[in-house]
PDB file of N, CA and C in Angstrom:
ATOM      1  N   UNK A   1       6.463  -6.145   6.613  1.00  0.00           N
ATOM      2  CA  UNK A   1       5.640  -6.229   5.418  1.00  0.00           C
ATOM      3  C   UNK A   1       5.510  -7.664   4.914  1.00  0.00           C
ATOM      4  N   UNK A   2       6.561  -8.643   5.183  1.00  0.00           N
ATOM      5  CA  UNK A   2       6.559 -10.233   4.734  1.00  0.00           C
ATOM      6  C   UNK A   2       5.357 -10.366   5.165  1.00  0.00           C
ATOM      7  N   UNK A   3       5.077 -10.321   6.408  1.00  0.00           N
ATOM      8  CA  UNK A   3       4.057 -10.994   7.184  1.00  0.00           C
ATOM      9  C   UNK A   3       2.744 -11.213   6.040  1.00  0.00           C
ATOM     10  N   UNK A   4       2.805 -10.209   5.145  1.00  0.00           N
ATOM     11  CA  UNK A   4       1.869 -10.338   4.386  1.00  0.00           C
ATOM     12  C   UNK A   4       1.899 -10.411   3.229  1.00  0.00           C
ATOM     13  N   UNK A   5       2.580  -9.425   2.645  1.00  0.00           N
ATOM     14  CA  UNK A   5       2.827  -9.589   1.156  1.00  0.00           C
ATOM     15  C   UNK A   5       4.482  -9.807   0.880  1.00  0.00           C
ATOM     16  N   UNK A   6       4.548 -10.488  -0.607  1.00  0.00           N
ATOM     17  CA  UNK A   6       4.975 -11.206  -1.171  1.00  0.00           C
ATOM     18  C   UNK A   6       6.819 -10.683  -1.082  1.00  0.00           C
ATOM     19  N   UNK A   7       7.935 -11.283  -0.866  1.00  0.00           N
ATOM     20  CA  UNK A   7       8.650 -10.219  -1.083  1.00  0.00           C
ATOM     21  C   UNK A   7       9.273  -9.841  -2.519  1.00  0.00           C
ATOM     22  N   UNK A   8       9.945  -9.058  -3.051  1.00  0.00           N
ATOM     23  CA  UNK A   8      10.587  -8.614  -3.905  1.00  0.00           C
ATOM     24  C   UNK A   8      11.077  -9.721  -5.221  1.00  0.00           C
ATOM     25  N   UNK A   9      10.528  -9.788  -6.109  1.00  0.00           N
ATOM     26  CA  UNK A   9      11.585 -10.230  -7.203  1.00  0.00           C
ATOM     27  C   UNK A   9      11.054 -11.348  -7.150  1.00  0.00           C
ATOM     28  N   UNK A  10       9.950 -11.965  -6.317  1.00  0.00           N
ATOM     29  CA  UNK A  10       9.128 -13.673  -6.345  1.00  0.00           C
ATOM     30  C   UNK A  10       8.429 -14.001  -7.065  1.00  0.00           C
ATOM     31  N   UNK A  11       8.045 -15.320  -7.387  1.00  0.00           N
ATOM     32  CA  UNK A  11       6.573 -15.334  -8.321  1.00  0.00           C
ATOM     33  C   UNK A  11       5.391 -14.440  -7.710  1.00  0.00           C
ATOM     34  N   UNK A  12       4.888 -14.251  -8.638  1.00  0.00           N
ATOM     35  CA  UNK A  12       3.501 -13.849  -8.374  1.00  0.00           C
ATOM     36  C   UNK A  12       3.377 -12.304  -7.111  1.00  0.00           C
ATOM     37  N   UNK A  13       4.184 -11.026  -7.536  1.00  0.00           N
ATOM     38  CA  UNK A  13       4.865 -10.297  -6.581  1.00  0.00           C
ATOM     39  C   UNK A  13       3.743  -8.897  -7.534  1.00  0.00           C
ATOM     40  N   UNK A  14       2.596  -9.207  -6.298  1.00  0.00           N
ATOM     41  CA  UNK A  14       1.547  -7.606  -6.679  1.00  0.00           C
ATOM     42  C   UNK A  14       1.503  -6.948  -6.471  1.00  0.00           C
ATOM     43  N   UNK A  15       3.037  -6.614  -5.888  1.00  0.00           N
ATOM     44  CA  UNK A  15       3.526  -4.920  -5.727  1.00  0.00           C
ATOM     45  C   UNK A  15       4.366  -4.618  -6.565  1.00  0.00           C
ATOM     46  N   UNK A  16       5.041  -5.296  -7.341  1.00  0.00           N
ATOM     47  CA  UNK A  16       5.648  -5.041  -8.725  1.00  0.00           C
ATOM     48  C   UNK A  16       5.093  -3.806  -9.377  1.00  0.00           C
ATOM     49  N   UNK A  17       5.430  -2.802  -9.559  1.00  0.00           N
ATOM     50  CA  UNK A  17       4.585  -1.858 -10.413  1.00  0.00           C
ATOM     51  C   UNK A  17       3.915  -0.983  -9.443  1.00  0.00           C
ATOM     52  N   UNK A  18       4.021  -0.918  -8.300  1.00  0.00           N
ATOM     53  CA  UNK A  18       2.750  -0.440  -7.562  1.00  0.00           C
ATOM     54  C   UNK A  18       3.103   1.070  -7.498  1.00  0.00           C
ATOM     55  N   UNK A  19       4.513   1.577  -7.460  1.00  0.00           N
ATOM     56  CA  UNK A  19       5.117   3.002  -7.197  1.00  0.00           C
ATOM     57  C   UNK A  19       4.646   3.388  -8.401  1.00  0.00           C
ATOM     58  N   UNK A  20       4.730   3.005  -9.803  1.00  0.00           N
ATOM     59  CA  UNK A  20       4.587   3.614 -11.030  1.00  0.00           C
ATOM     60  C   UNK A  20       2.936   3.653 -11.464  1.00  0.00           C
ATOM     61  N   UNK A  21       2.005   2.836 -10.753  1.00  0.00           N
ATOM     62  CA  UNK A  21       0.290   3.065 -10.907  1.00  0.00           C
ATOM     63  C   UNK A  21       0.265   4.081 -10.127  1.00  0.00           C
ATOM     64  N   UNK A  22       0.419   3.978  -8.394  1.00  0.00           N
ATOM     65  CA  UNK A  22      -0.130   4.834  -8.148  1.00  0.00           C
ATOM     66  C   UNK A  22       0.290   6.156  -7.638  1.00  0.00           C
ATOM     67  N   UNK A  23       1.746   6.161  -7.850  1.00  0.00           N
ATOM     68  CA  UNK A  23       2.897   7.120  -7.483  1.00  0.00           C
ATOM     69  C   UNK A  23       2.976   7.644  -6.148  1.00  0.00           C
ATOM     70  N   UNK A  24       4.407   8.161  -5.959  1.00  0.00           N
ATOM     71  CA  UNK A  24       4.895   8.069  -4.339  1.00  0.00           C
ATOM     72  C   UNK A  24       3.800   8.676  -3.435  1.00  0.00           C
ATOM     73  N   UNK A  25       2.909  10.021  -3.990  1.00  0.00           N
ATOM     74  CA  UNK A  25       1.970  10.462  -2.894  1.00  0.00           C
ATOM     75  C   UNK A  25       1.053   9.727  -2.482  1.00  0.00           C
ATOM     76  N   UNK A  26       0.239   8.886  -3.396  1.00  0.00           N
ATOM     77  CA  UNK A  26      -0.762   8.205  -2.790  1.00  0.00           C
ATOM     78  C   UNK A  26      -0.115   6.777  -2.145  1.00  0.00           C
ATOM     79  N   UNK A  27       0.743   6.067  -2.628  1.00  0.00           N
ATOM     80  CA  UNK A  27       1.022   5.593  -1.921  1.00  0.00           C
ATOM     81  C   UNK A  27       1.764   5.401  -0.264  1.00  0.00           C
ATOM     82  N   UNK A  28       2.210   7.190  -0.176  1.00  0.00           N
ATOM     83  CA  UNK A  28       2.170   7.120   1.277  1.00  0.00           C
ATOM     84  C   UNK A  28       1.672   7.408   1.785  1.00  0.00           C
ATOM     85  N   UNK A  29       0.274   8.005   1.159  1.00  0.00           N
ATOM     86  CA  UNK A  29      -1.060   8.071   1.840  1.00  0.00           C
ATOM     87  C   UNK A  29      -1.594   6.751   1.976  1.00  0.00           C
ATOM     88  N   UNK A  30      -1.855   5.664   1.348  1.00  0.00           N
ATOM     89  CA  UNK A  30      -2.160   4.564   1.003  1.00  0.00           C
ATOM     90  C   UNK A  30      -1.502   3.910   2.240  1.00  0.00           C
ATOM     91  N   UNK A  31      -0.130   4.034   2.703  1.00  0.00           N
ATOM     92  CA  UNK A  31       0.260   2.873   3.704  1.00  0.00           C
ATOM     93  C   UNK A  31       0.100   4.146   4.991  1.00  0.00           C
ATOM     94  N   UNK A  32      -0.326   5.086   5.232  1.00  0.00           N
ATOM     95  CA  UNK A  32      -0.067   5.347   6.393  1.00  0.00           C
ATOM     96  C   UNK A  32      -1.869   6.302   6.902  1.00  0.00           C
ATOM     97  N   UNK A  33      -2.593   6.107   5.862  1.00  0.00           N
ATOM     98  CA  UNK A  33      -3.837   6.601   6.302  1.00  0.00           C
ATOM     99  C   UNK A  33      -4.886   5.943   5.364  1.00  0.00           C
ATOM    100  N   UNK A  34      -5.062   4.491   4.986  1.00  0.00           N
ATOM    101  CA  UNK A  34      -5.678   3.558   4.722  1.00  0.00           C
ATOM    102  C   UNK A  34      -7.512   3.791   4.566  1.00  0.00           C
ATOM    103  N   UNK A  35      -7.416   4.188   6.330  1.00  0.00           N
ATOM    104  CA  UNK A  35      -8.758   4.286   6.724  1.00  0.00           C
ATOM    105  C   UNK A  35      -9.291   5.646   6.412  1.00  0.00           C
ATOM    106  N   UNK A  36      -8.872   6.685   6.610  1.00  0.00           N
ATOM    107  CA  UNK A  36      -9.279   8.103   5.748  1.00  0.00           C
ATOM    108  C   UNK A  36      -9.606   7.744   4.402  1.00  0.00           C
ATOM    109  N   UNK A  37      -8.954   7.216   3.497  1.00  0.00           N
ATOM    110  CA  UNK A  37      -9.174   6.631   1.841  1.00  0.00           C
ATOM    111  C   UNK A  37     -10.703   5.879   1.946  1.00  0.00           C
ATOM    112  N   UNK A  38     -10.480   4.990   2.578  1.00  0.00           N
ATOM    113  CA  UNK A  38     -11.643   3.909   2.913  1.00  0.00           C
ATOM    114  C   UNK A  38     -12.797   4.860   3.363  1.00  0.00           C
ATOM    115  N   UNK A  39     -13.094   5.351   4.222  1.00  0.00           N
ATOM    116  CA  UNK A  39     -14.209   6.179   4.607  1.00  0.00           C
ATOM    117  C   UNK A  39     -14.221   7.521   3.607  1.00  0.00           C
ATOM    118  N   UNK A  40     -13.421   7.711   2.812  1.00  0.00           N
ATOM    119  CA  UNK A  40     -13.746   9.083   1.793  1.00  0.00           C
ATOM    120  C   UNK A  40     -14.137   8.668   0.379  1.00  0.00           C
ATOM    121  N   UNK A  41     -14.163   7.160   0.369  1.00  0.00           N
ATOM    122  CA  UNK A  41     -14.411   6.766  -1.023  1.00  0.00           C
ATOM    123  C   UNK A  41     -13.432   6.098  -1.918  1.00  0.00           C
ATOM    124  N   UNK A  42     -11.990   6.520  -1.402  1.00  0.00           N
ATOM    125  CA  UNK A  42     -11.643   6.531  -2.753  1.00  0.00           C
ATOM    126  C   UNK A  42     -11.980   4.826  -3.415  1.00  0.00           C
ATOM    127  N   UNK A  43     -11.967   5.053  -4.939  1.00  0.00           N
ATOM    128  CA  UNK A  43     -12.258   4.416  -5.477  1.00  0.00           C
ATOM    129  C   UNK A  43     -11.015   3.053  -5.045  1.00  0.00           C
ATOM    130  N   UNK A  44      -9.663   3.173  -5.487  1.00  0.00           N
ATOM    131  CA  UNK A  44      -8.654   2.890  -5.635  1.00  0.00           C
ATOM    132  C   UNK A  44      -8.652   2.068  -4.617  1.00  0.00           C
ATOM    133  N   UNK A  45      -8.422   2.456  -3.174  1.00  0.00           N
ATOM    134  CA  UNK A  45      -9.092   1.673  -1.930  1.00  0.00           C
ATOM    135  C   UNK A  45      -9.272   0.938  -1.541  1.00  0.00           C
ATOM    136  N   UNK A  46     -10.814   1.570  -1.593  1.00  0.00           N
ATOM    137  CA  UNK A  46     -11.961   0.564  -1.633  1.00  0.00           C
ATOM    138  C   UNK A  46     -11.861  -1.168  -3.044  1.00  0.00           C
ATOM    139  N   UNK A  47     -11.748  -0.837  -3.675  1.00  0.00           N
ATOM    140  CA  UNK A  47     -11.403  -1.730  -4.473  1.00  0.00           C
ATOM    141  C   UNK A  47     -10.196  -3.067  -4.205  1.00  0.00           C
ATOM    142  N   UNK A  48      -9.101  -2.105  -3.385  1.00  0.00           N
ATOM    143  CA  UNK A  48      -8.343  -3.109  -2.618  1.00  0.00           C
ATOM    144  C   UNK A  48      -8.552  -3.967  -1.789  1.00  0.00           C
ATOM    145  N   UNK A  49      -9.466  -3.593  -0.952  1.00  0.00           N
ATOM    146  CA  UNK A  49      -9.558  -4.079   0.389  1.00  0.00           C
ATOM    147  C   UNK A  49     -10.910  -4.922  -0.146  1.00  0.00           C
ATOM    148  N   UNK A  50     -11.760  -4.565  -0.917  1.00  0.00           N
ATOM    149  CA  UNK A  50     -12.362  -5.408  -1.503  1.00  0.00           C
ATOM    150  C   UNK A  50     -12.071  -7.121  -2.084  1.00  0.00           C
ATOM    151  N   UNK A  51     -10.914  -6.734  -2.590  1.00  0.00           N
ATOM    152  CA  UNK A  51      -9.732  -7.699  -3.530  1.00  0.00           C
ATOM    153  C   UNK A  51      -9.347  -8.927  -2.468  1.00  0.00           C
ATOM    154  N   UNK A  52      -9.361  -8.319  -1.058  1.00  0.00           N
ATOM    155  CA  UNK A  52      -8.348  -9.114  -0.367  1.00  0.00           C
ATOM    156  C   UNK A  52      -9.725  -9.358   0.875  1.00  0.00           C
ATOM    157  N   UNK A  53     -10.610  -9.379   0.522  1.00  0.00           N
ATOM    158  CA  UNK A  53     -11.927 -10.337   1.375  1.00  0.00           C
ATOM    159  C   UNK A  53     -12.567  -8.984   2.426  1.00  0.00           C
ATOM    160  N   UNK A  54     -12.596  -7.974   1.957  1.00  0.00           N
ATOM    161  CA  UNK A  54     -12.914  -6.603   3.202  1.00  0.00           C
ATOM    162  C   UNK A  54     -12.335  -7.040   4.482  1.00  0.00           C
ATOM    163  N   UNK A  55     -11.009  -7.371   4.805  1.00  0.00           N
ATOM    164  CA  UNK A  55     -10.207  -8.027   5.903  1.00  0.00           C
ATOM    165  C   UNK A  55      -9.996  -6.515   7.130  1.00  0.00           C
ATOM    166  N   UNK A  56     -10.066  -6.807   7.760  1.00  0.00           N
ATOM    167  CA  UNK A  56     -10.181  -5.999   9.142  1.00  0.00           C
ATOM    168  C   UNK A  56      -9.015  -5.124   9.175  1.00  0.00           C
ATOM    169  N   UNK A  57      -7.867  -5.669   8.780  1.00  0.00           N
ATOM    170  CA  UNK A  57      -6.385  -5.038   8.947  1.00  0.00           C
ATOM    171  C   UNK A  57      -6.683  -3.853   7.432  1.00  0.00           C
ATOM    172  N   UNK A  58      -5.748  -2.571   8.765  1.00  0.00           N
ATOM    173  CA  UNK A  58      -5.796  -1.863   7.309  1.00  0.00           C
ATOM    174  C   UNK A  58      -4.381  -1.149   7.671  1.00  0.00           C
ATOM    175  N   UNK A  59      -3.493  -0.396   6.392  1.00  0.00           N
ATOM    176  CA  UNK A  59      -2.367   0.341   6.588  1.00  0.00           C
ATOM    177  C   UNK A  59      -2.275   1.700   7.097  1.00  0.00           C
ATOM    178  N   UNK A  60      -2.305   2.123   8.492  1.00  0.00           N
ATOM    179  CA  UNK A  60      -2.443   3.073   9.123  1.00  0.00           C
ATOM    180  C   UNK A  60      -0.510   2.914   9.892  1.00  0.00           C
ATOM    181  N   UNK A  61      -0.061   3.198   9.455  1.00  0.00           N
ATOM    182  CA  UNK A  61       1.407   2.832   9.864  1.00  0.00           C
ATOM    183  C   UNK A  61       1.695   4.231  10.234  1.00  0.00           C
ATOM    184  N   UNK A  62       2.590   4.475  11.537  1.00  0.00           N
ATOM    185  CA  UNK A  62       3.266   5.490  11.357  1.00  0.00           C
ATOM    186  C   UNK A  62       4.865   6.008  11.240  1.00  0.00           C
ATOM    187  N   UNK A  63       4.997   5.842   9.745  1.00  0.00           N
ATOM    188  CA  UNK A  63       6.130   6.164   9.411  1.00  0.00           C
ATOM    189  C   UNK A  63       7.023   7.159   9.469  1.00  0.00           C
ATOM    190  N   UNK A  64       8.345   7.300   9.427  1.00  0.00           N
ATOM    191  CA  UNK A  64       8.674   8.593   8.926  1.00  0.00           C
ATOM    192  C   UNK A  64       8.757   9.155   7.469  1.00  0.00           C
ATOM    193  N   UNK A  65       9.154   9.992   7.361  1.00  0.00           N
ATOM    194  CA  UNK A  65       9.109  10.624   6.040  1.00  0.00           C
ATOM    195  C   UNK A  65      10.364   9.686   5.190  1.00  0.00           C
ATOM    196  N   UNK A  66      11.644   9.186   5.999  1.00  0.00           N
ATOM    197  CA  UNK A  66      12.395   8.561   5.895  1.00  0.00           C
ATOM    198  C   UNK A  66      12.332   7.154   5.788  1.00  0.00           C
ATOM    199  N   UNK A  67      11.648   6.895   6.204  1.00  0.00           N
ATOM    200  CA  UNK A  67      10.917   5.590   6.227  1.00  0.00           C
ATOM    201  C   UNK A  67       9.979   5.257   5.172  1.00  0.00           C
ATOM    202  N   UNK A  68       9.333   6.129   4.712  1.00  0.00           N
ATOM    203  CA  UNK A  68       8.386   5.798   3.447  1.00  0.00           C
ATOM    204  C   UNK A  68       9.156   6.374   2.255  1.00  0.00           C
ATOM    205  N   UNK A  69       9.821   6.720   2.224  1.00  0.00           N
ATOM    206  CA  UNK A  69      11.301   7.285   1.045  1.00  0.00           C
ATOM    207  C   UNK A  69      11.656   5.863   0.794  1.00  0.00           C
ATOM    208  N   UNK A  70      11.867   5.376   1.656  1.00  0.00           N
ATOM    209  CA  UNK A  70      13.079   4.124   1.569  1.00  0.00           C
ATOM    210  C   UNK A  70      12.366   3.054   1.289  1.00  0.00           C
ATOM    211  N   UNK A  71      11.037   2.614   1.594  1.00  0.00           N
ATOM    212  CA  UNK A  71      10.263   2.259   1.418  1.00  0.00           C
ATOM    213  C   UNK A  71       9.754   2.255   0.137  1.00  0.00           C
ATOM    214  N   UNK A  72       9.623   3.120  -0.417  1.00  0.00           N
ATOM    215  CA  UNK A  72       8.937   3.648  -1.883  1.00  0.00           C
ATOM    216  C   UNK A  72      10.358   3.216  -2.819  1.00  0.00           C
ATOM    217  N   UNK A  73      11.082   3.137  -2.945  1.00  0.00           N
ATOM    218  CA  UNK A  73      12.597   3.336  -3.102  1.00  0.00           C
ATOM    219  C   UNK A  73      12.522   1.739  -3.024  1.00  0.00           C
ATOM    220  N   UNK A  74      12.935   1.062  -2.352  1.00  0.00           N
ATOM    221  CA  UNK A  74      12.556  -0.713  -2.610  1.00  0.00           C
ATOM    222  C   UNK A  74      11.802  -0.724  -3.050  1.00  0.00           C
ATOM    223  N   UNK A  75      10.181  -0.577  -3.866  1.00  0.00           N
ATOM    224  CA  UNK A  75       9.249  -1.202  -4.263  1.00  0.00           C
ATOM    225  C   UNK A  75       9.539  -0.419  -6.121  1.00  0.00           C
ATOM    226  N   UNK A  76      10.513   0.614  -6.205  1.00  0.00           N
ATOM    227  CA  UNK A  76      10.146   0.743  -7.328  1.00  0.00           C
ATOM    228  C   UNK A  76      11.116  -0.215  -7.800  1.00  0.00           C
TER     229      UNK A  76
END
């Protein structure tokens, strides 16, 4: 996740908050089916990927259930 975003507890860290906007379901929809969101509209999204230049990379990860627990769990 460094590779891209910011880590934990840094200046300027825009995942701060991110478990409590958009809560644990969408966000593990959010990191592990990106492109379903993106092609269905959602607003939320689309608006992201907007934010960050409509950049080619998107979060289609395949996690485990354990893995996005623990995951979700560091970011709150």
């Amino acid at each position: 996740c460094n590779a891209c975003h910011v880590a934990k507890g840094r200046l300027h860290n825009y995942l701060e908050g991110v478990v409590q906007r958009v809560g644990d379901d969408y966000l593990k929809l959010y990191l592990t089916k990106q492109d379903s969101l993106i092609e269905s509209k959602d607003k939320y999204a689309l608006s992201l990927k907007e934010a960050w230049g409509n950049m080619g990379n998107s979060h289609n990860f395949n996690y485990t259930e354990i893995q996005l627990k623990e995951l979700i769990e560091y970011l709150r």
